[in-house]
N, C-alpha and C. Protein backbone atom coordinates (compact mmCIF):
# COMPACT_ATOMS: atom_id res chain seq x y z
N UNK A 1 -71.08 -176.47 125.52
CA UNK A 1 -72.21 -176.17 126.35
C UNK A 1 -72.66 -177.47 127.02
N UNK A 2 -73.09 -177.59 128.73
CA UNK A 2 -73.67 -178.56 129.19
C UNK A 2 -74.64 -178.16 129.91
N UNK A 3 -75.63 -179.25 129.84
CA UNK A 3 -76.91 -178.70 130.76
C UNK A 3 -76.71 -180.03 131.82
N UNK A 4 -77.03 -179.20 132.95
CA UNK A 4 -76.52 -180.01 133.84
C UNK A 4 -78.62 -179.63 134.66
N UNK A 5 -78.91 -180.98 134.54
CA UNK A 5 -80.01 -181.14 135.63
C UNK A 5 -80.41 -181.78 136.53
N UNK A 6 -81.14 -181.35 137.66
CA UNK A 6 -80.33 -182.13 139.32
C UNK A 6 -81.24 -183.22 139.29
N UNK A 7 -80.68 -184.47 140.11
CA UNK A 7 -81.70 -185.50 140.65
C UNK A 7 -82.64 -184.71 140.83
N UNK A 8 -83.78 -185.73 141.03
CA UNK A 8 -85.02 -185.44 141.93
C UNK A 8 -85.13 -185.49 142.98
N UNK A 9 -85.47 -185.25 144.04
CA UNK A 9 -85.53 -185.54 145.30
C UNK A 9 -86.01 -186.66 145.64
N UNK A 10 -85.67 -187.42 147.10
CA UNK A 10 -86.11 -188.41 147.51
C UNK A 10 -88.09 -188.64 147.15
N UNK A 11 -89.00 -189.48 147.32
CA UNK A 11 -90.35 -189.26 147.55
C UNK A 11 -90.29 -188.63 146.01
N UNK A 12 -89.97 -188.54 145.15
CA UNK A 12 -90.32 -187.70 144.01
C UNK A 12 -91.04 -188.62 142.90
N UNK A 13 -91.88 -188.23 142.54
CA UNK A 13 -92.48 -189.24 141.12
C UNK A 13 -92.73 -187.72 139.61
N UNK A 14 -93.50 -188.77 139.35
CA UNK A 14 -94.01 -187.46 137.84
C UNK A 14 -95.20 -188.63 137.19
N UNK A 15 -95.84 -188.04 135.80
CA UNK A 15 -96.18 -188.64 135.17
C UNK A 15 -96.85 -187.40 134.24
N UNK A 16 -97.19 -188.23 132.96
CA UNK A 16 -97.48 -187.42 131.47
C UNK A 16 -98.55 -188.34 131.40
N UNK A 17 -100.08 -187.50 131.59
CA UNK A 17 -101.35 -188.37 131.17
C UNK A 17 -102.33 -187.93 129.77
N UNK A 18 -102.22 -188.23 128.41
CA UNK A 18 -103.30 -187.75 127.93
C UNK A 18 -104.10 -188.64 127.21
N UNK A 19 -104.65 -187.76 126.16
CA UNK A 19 -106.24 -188.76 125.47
C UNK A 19 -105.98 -188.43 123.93
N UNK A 20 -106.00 -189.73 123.35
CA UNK A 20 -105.26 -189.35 121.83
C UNK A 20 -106.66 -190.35 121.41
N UNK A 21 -107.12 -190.25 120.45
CA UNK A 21 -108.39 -191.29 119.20
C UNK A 21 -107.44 -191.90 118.75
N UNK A 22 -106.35 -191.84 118.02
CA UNK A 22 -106.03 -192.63 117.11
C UNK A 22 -104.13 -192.26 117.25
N UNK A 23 -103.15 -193.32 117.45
CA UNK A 23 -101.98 -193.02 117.46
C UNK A 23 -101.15 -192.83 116.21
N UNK A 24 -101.85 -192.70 114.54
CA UNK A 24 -101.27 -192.31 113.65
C UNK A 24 -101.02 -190.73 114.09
N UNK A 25 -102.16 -190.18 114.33
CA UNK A 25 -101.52 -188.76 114.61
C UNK A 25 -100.86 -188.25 115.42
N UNK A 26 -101.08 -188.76 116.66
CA UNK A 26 -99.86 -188.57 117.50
C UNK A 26 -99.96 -186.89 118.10
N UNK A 27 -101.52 -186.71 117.77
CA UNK A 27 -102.01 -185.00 118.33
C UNK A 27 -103.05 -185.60 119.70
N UNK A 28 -102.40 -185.11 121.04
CA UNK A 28 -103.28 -185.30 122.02
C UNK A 28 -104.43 -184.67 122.06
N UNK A 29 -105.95 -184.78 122.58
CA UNK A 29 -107.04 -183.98 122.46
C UNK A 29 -107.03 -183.27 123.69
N UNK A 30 -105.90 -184.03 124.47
CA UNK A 30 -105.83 -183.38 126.46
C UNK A 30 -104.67 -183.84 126.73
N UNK A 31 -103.83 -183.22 127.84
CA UNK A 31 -102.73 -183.57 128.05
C UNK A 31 -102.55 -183.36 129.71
N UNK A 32 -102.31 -183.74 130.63
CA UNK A 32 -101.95 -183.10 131.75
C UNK A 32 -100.71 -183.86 132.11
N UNK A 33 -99.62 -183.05 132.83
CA UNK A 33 -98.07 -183.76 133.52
C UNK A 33 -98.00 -183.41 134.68
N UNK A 34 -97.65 -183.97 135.73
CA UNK A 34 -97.60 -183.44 136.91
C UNK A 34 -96.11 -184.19 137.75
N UNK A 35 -95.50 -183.31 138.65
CA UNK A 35 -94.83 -184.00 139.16
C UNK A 35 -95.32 -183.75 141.37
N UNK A 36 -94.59 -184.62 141.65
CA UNK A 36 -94.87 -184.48 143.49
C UNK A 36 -93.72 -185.07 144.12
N UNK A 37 -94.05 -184.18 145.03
CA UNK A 37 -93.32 -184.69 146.08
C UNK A 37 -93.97 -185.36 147.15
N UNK A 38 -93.67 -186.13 147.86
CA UNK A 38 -94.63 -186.20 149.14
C UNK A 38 -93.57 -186.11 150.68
N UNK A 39 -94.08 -185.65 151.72
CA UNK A 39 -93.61 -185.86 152.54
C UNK A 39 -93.33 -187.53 153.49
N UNK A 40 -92.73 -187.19 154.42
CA UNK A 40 -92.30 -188.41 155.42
C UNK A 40 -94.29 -188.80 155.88
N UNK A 41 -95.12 -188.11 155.60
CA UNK A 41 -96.49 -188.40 156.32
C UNK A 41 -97.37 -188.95 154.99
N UNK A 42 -96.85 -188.69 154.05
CA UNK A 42 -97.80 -189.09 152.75
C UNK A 42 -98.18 -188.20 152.16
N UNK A 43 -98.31 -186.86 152.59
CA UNK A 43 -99.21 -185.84 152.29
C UNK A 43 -98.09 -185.34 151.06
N UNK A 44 -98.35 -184.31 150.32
CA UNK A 44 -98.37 -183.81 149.03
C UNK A 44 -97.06 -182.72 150.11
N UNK A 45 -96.05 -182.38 149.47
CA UNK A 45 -94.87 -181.51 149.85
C UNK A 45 -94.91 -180.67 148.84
N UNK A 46 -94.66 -181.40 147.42
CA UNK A 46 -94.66 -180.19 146.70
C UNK A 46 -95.53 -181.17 145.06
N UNK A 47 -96.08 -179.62 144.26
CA UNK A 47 -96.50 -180.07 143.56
C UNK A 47 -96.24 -179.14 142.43
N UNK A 48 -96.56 -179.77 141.30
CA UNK A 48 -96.59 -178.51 139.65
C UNK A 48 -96.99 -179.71 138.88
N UNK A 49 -98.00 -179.01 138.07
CA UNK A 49 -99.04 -179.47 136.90
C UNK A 49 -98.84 -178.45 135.59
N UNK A 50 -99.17 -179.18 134.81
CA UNK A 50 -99.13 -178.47 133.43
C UNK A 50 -100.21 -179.00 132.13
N UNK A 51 -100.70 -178.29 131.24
CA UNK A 51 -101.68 -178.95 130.78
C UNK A 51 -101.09 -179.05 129.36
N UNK A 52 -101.40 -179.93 128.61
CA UNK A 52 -101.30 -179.30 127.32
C UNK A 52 -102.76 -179.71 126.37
N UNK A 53 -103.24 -179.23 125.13
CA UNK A 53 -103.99 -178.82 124.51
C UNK A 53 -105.43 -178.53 124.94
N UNK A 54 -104.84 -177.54 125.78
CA UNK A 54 -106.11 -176.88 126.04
C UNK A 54 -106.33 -175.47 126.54
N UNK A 55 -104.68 -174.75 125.78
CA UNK A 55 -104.63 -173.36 126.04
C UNK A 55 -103.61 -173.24 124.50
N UNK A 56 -103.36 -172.01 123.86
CA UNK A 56 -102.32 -171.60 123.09
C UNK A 56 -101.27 -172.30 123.66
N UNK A 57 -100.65 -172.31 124.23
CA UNK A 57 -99.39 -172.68 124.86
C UNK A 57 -99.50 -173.87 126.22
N UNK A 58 -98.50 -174.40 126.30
CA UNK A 58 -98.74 -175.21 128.03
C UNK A 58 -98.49 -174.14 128.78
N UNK A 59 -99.87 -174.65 129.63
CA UNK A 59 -100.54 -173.81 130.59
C UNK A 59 -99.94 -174.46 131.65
N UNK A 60 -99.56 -173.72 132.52
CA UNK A 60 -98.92 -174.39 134.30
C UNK A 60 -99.94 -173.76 134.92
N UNK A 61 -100.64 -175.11 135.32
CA UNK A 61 -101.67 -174.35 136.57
C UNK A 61 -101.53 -173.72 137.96
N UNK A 62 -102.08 -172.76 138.11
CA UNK A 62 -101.69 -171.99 139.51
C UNK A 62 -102.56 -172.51 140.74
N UNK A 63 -101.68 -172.30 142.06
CA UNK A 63 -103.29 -172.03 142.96
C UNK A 63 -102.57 -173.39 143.72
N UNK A 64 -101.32 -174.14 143.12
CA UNK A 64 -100.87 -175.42 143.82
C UNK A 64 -100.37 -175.22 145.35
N UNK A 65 -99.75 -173.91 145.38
CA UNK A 65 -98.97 -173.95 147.03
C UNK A 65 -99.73 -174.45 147.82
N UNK A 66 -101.20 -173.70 147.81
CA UNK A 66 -102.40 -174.04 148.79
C UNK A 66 -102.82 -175.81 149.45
N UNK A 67 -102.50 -176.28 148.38
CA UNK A 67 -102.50 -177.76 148.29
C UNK A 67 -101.53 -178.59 148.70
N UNK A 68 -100.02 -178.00 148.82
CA UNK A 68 -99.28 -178.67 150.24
C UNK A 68 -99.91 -178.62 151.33
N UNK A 69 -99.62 -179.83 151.73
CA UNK A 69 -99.80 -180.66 153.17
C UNK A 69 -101.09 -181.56 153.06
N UNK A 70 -102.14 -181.45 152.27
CA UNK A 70 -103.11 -182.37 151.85
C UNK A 70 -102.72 -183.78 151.73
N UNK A 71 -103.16 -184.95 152.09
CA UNK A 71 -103.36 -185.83 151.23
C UNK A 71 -103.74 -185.92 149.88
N UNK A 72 -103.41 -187.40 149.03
CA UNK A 72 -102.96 -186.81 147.48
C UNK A 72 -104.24 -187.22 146.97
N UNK A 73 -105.28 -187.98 147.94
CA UNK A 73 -106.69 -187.51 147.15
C UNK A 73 -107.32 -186.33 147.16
N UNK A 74 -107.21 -185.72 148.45
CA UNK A 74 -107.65 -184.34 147.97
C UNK A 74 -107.23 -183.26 147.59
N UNK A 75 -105.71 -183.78 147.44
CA UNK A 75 -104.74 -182.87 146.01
C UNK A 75 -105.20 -183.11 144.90
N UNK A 76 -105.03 -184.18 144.67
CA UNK A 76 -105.67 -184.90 143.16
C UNK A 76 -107.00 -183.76 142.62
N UNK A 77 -107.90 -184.09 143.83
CA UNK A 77 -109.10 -183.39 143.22
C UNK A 77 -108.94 -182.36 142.92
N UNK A 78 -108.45 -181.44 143.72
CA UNK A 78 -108.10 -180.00 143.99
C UNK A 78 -107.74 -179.47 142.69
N UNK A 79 -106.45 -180.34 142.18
CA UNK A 79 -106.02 -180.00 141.02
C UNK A 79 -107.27 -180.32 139.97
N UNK A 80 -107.67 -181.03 139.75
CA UNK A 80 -108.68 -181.12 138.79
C UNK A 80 -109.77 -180.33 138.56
N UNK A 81 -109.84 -179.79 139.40
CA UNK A 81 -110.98 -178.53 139.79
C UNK A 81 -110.33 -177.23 139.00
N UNK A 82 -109.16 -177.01 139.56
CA UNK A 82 -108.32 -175.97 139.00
C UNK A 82 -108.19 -176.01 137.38
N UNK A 83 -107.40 -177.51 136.91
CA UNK A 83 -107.20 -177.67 135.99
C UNK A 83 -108.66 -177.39 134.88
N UNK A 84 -109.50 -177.35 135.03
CA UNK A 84 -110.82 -177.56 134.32
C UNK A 84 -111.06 -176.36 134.73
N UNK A 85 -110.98 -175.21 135.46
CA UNK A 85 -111.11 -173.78 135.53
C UNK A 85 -110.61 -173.17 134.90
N UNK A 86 -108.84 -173.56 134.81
CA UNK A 86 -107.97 -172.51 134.25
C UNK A 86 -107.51 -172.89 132.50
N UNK A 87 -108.43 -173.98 131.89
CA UNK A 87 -108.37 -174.32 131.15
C UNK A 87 -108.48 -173.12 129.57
N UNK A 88 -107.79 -173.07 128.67
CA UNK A 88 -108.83 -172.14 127.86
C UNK A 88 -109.21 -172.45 126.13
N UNK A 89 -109.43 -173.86 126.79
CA UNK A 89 -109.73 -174.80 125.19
C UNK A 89 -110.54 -174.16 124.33
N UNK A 90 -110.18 -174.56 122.80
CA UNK A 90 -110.94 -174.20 121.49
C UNK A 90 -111.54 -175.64 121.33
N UNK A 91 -112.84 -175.13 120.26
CA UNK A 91 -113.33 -176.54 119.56
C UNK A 91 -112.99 -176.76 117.95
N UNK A 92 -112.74 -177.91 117.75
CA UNK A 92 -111.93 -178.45 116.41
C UNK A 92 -112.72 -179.51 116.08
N UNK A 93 -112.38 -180.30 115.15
CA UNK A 93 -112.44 -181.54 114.73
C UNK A 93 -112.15 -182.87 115.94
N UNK A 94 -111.46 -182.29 116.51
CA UNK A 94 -111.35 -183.64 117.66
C UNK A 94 -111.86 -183.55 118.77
N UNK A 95 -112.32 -182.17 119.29
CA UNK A 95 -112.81 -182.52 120.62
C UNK A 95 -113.49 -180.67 120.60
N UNK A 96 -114.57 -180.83 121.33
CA UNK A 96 -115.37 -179.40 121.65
C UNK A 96 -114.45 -178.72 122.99
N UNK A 97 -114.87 -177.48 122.48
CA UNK A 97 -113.95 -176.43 123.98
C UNK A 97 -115.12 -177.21 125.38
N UNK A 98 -115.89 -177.59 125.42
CA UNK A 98 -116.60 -178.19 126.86
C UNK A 98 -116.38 -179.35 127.05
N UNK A 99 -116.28 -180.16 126.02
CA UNK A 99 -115.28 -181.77 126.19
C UNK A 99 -113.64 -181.63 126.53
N UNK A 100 -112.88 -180.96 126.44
CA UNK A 100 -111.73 -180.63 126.78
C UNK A 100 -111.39 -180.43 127.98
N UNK A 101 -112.83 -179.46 128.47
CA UNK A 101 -112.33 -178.52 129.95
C UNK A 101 -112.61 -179.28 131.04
N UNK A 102 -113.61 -180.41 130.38
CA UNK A 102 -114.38 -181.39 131.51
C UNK A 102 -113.08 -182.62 131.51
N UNK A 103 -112.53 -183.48 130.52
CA UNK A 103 -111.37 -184.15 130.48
C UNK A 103 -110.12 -183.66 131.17
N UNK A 104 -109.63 -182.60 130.73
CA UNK A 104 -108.87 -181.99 131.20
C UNK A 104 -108.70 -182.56 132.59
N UNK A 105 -109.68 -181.94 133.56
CA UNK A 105 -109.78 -182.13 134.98
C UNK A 105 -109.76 -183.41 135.43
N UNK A 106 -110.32 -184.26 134.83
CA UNK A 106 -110.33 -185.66 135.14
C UNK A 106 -108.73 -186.62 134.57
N UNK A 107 -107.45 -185.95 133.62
CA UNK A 107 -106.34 -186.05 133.23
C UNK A 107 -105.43 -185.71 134.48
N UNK A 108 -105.85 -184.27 134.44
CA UNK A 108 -105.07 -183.94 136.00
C UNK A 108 -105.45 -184.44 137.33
N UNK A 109 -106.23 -184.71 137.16
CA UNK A 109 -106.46 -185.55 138.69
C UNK A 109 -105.96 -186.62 138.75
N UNK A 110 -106.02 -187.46 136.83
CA UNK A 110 -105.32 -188.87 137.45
C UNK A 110 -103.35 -188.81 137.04
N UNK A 111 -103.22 -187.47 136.91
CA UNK A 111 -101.61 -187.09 136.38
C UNK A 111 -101.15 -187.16 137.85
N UNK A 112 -101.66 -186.21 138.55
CA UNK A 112 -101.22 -186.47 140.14
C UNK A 112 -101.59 -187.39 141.22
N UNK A 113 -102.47 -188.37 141.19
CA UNK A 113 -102.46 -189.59 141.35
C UNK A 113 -101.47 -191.00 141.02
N UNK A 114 -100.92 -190.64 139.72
CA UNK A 114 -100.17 -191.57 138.84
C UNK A 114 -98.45 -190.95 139.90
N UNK A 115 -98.47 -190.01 139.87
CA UNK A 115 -97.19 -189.30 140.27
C UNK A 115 -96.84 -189.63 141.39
N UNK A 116 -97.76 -189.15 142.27
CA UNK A 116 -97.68 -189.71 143.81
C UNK A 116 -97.79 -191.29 144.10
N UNK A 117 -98.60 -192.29 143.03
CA UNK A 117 -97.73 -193.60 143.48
C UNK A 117 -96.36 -193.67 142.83
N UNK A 118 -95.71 -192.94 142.20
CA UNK A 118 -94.69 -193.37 141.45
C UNK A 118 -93.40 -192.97 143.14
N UNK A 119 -93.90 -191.97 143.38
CA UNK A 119 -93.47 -190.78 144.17
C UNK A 119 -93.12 -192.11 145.56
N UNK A 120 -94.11 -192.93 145.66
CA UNK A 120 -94.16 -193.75 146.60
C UNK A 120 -93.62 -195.05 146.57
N UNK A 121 -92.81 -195.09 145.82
CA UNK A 121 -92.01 -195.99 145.52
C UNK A 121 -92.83 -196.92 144.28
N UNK A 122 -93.58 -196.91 144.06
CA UNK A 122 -94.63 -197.65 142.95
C UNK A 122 -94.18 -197.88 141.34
N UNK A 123 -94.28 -198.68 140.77
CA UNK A 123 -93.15 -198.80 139.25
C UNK A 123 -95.01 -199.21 138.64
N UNK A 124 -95.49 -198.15 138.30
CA UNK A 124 -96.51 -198.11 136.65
C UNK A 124 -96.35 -197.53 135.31
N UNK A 125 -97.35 -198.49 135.03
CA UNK A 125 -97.27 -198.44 133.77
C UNK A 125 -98.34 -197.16 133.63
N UNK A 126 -98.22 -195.89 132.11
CA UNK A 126 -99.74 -195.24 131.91
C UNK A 126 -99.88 -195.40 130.74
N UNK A 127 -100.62 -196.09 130.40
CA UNK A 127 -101.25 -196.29 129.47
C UNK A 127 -101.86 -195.04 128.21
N UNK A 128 -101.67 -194.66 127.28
CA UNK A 128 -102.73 -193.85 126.25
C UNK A 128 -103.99 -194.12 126.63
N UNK A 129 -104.30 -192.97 126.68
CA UNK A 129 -105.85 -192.77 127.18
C UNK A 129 -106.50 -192.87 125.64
N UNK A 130 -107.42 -193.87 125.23
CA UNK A 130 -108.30 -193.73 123.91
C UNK A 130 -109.78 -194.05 123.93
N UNK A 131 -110.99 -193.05 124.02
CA UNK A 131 -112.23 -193.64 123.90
C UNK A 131 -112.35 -194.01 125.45
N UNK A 132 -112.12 -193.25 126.40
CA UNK A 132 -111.76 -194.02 127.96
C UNK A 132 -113.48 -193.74 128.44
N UNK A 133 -114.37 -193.04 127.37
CA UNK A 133 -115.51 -192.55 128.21
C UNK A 133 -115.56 -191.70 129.36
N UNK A 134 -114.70 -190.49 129.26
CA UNK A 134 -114.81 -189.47 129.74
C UNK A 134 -115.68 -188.57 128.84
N UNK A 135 -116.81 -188.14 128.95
CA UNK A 135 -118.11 -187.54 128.63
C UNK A 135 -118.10 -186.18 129.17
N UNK A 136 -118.71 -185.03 128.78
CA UNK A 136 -118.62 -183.99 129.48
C UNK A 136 -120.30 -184.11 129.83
N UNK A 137 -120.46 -183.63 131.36
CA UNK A 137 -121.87 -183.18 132.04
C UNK A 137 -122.69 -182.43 131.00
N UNK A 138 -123.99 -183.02 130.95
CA UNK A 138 -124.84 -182.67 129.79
C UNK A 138 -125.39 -181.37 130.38
């Protein structure tokens, strides 16, 4: 058996952003991945986001087509809006279902930010998000 999977396309980036307290456990409290494309103009060609812990399963957020041809700040946002809508976090020991849904959005916004400079020829680093002071609106 071979799995055969294609380059990426030219303009293509990605990135995996989340928020962990402590790296013994190695359990994210938020997760967002996103990959992009961008066109010859800068603008956003193609996009897909995905969340993780903040649904039963990774959640792929919908609602992205709309958001080709944007510039990738107001993709960025776009998605973050979405992402923090379509969210459907529980509360635990590490983080409340309203601290999640509010992070969340602010993960995906900077997942497709991170992507699109990568996308742009850009070589970063992302850092573990820990204690970053993302707060949810009182």
């Amino acid at each position: 058996m071979a799995v055969h999977i294609p380059a990426p396309p030219a303009r293509c980036g990605s990135a995996y952003i989340r928020l962990e307290y402590r790296r013994a456990m190695e359990i994210a409290v938020v997760g967002a991945a996103a990959v992009v494309t961008l066109a010859d103009d800068g603008s956003v060609a193609t996009l897909a986001v995905a969340l993780t812990a903040v649904a039963p399963i990774i959640l792929s957020v919908t609602g992205l087509d709309a958001l080709v041809g944007l510039g990738v700040t107001g993709a960025a946002a776009a998605v973050g809006e979405l992402a923090a809508t379509q969210a459907t976090p529980i509360s635990d020991v590490r983080a409340s279902d309203r601290y999640r849904r509010h992070t969340v959005g602010v993960m995906a916004r900077r997942a497709v930010e991170a992507a699109a400079r990568r996308a742009g020829g850009e070589t970063i680093a992302i850092p573990v998000n820990r204690a970053i002071g993302i707060g949810a609106p009182s």
